[in-house]
N, C-alpha and C. Protein backbone atom coordinates (compact mmCIF):
# COMPACT_ATOMS: atom_id res chain seq x y z
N UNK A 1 -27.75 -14.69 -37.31
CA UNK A 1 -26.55 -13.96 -37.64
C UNK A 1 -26.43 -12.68 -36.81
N UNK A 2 -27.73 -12.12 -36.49
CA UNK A 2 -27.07 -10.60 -35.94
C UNK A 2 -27.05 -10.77 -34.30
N UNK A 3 -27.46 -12.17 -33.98
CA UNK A 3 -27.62 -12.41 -32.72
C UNK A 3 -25.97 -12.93 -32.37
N UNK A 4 -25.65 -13.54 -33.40
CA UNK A 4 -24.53 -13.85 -33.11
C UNK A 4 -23.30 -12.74 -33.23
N UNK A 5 -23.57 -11.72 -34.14
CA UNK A 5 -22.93 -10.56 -34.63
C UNK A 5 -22.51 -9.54 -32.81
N UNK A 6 -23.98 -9.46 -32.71
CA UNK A 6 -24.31 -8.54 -31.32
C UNK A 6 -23.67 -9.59 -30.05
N UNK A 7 -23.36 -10.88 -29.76
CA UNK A 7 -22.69 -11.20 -28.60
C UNK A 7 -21.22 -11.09 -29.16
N UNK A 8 -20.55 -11.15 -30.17
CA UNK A 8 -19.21 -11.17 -30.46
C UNK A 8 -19.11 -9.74 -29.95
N UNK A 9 -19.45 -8.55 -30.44
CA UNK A 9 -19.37 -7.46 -29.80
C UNK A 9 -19.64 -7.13 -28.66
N UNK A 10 -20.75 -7.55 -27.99
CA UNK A 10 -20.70 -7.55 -26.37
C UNK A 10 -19.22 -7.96 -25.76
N UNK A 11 -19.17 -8.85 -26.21
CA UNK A 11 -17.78 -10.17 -25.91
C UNK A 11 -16.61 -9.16 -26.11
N UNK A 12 -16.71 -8.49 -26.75
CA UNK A 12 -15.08 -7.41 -27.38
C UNK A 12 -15.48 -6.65 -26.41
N UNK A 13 -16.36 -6.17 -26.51
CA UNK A 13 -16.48 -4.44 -25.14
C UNK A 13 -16.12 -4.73 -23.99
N UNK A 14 -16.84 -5.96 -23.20
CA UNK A 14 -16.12 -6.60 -22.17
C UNK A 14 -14.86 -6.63 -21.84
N UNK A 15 -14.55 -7.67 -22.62
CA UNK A 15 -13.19 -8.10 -22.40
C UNK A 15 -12.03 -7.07 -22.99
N UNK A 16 -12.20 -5.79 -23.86
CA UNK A 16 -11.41 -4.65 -24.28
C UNK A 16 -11.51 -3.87 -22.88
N UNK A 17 -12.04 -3.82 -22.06
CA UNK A 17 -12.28 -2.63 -21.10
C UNK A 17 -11.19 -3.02 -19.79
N UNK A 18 -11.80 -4.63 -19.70
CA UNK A 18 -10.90 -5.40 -18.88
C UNK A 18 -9.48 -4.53 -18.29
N UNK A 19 -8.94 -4.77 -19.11
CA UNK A 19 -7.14 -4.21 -19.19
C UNK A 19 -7.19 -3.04 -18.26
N UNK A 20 -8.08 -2.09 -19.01
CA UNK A 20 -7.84 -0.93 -18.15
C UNK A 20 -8.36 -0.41 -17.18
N UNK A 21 -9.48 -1.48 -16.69
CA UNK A 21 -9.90 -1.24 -15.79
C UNK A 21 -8.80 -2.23 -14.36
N UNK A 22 -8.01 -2.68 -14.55
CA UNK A 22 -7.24 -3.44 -13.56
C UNK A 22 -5.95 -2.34 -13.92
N UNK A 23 -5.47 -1.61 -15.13
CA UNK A 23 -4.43 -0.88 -14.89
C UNK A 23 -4.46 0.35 -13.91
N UNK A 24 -6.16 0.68 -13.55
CA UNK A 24 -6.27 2.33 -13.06
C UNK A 24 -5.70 1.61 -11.49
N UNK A 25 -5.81 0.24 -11.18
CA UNK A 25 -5.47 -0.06 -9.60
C UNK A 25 -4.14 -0.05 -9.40
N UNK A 26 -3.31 0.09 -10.58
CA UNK A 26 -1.98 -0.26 -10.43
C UNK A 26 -1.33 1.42 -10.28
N UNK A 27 -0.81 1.19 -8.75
CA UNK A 27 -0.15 2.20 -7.82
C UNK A 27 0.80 2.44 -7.46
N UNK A 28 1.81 3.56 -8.41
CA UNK A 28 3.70 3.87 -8.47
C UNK A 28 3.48 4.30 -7.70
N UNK A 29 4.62 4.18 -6.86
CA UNK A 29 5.21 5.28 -5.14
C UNK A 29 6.70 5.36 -5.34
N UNK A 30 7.00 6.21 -6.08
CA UNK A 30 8.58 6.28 -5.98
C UNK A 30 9.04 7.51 -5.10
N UNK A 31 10.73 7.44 -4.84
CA UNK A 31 10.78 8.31 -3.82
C UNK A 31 12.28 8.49 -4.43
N UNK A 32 12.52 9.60 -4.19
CA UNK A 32 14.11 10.10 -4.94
C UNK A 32 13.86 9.79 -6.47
N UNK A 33 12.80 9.51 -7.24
CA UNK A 33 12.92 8.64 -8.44
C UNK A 33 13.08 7.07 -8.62
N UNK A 34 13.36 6.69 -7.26
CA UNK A 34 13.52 5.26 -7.32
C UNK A 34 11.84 4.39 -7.42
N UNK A 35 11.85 3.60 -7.68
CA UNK A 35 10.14 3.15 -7.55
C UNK A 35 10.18 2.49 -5.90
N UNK A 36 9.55 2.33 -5.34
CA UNK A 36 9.28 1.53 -4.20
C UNK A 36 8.63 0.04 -4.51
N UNK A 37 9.25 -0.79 -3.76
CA UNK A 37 8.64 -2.23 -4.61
C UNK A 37 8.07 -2.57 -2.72
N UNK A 38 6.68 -3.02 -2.84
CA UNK A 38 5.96 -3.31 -1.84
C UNK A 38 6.13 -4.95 -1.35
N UNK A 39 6.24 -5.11 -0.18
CA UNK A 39 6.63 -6.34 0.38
C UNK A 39 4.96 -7.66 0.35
N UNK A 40 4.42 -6.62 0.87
CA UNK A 40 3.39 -7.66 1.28
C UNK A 40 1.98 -7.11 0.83
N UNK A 41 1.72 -5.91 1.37
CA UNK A 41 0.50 -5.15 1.10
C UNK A 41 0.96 -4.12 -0.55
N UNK A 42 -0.23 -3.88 -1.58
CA UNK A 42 0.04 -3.00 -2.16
C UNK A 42 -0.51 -2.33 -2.15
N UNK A 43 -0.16 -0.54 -2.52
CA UNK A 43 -0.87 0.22 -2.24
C UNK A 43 -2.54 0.11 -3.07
N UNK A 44 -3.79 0.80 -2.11
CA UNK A 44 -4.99 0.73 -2.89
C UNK A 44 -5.88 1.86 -3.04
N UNK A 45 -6.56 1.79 -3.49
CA UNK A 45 -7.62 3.02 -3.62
C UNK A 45 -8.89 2.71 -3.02
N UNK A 46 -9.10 3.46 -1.82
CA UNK A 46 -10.25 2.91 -1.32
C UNK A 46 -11.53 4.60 -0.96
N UNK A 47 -12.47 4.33 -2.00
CA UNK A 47 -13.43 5.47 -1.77
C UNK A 47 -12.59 6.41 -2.16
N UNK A 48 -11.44 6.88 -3.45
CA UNK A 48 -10.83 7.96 -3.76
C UNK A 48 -9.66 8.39 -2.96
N UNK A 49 -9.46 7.32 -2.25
CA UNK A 49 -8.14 7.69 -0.83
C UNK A 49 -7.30 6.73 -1.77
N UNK A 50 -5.98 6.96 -1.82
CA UNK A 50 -4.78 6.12 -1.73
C UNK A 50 -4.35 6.08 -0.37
N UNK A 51 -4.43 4.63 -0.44
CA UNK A 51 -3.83 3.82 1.37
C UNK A 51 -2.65 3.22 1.16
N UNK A 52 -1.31 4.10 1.20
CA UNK A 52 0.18 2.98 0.82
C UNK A 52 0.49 2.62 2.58
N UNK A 53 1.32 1.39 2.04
CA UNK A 53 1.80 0.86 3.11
C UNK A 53 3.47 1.56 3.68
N UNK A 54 3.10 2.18 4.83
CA UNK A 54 4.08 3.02 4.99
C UNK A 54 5.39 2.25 5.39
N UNK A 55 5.45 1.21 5.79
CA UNK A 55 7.14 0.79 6.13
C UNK A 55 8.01 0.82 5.11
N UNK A 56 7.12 -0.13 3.79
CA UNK A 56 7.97 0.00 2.80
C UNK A 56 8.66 1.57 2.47
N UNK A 57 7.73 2.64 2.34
CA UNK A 57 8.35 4.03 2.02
C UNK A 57 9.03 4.35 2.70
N UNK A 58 8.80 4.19 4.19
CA UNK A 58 10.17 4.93 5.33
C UNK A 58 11.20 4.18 4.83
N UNK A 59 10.58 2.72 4.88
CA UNK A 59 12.93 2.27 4.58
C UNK A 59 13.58 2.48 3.94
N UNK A 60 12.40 3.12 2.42
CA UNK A 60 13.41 3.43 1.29
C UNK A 60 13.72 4.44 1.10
N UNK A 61 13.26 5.73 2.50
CA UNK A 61 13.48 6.94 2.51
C UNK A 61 15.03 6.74 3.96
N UNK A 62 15.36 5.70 4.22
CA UNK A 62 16.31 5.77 5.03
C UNK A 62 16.25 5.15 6.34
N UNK A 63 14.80 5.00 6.74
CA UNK A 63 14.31 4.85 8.26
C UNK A 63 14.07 3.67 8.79
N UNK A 64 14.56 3.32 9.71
CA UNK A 64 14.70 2.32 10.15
C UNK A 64 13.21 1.71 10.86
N UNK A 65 12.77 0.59 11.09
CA UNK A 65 11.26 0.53 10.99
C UNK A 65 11.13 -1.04 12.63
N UNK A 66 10.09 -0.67 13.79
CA UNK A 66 10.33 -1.70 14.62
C UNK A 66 8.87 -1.64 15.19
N UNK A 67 7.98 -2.92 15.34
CA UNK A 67 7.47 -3.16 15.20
C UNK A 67 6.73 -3.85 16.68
N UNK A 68 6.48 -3.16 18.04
CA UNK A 68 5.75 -3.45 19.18
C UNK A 68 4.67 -4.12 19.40
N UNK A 69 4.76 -5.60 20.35
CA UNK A 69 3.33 -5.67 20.50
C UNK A 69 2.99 -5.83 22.01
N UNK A 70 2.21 -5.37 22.86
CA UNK A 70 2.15 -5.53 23.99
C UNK A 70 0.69 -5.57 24.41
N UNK A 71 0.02 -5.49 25.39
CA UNK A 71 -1.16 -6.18 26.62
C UNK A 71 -1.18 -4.27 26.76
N UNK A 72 -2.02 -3.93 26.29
CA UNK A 72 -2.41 -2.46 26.35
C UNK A 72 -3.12 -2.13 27.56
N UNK A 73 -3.82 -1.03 27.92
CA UNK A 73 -5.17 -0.76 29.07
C UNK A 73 -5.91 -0.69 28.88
N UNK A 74 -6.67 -1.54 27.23
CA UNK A 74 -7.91 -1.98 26.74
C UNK A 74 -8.12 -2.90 27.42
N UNK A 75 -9.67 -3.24 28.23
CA UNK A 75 -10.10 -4.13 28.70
C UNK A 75 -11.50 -4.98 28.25
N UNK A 76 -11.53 -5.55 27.40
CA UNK A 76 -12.74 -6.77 26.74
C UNK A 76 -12.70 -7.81 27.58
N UNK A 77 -14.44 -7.76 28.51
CA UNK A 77 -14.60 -9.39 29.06
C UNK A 77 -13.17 -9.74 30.07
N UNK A 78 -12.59 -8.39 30.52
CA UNK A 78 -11.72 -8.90 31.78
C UNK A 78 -10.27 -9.36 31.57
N UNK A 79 -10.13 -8.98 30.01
CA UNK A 79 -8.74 -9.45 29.03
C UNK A 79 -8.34 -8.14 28.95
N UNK A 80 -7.10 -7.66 29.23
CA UNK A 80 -6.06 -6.80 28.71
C UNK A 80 -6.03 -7.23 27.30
N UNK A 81 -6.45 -6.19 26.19
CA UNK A 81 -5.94 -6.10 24.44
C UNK A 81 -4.85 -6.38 24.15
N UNK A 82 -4.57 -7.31 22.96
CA UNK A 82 -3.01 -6.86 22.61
C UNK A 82 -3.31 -5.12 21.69
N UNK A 83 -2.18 -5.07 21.92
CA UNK A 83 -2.00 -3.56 20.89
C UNK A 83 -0.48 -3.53 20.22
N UNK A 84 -0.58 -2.86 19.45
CA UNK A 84 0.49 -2.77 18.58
C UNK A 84 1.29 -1.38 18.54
N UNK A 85 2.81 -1.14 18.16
CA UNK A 85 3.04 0.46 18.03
C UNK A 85 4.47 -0.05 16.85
N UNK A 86 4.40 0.50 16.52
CA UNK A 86 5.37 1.07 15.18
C UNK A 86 6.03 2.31 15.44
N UNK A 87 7.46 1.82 15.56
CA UNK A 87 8.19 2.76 15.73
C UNK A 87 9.76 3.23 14.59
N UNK A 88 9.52 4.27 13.79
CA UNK A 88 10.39 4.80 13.09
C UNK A 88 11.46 5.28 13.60
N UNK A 89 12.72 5.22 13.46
CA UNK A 89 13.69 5.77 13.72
C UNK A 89 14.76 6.27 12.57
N UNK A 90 15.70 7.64 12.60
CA UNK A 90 16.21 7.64 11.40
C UNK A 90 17.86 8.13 12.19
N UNK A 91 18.50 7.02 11.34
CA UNK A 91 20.32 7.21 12.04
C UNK A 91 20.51 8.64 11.17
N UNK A 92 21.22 8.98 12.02
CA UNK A 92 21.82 9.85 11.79
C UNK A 92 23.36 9.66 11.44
N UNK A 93 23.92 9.60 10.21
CA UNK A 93 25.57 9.81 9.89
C UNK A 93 26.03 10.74 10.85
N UNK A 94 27.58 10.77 10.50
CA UNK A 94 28.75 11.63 10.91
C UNK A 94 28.61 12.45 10.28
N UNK A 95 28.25 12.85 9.01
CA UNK A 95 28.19 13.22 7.66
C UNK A 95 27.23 14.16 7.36
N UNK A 96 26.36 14.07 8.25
CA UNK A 96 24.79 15.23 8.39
C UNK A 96 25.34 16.08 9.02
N UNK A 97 24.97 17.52 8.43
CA UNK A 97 24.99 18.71 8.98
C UNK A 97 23.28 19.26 8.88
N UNK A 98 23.31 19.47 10.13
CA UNK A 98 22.35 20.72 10.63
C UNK A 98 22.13 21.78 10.98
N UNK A 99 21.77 23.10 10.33
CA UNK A 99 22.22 24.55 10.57
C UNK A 99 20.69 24.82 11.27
C-alpha cells in the first residue's frame, strides 16, 4: 500500500510540474500591442538569451525583408562559400514627416 501510495505521488509531482515547465518556453513578442505570430522558427531561450527570429518582427514593424545568397571570398578546399545577406528596407510614405 504505501509503495503504491508513494508512486501515485511521484506520478502527480511529475506530471503536475510538466505544464509549467513547457509554459516558461512559451515566448510573446508583440510590437505596437499587436502579438507577432512566428512563421517558421519560434522564439527560444538559449543559456538565459532570448533568440527571436527577426524577419518576422521587422515586417510587422513595417519593413520590408530580402533575402541574398551568393559565392562569397570564403575559400574551403578551393570552393568559393555560399554566403548569405539579409537585407531590410523601410518605404517610406508621402505621409512621413521628418524634422
Amino acid at each position: 500500500m504505501k509503495k503504491r501510495l508513494a508512486a501515485i505521488l511521484a506520478a502527480t509531482m511529475v506530471l503536475g510540474t510538466a505544464p509549467s515547465a513547457f509554459a516558461a518556453d512559451q515566448i510573446t513578442v508583440t510590437v505596437d500591442g499587436e502579438k507577432v505570430n512566428f512563421e517558421d522558427q519560434q522564439p527560444v531561450n538559449i543559456d538565459g538569451r532570448i533568440m527571436v527570429p527577426i524577419r518576422d518582427v521587422a515586417e510587422k514593424m513595417g519593413w520590408e525583408f530580402e533575402w541574398f545568397t551568393y559565392y562569397g571570398d570564403t575559400v574551403v578546399d578551393g570552393t568559393f562559400q555560399i554566403e548569405h545577406s539579409a537585407i531590410f528596407t523601410k518605404p517610406i510614405a508621402s505621409t512621413d514627416r521628418y524634422y
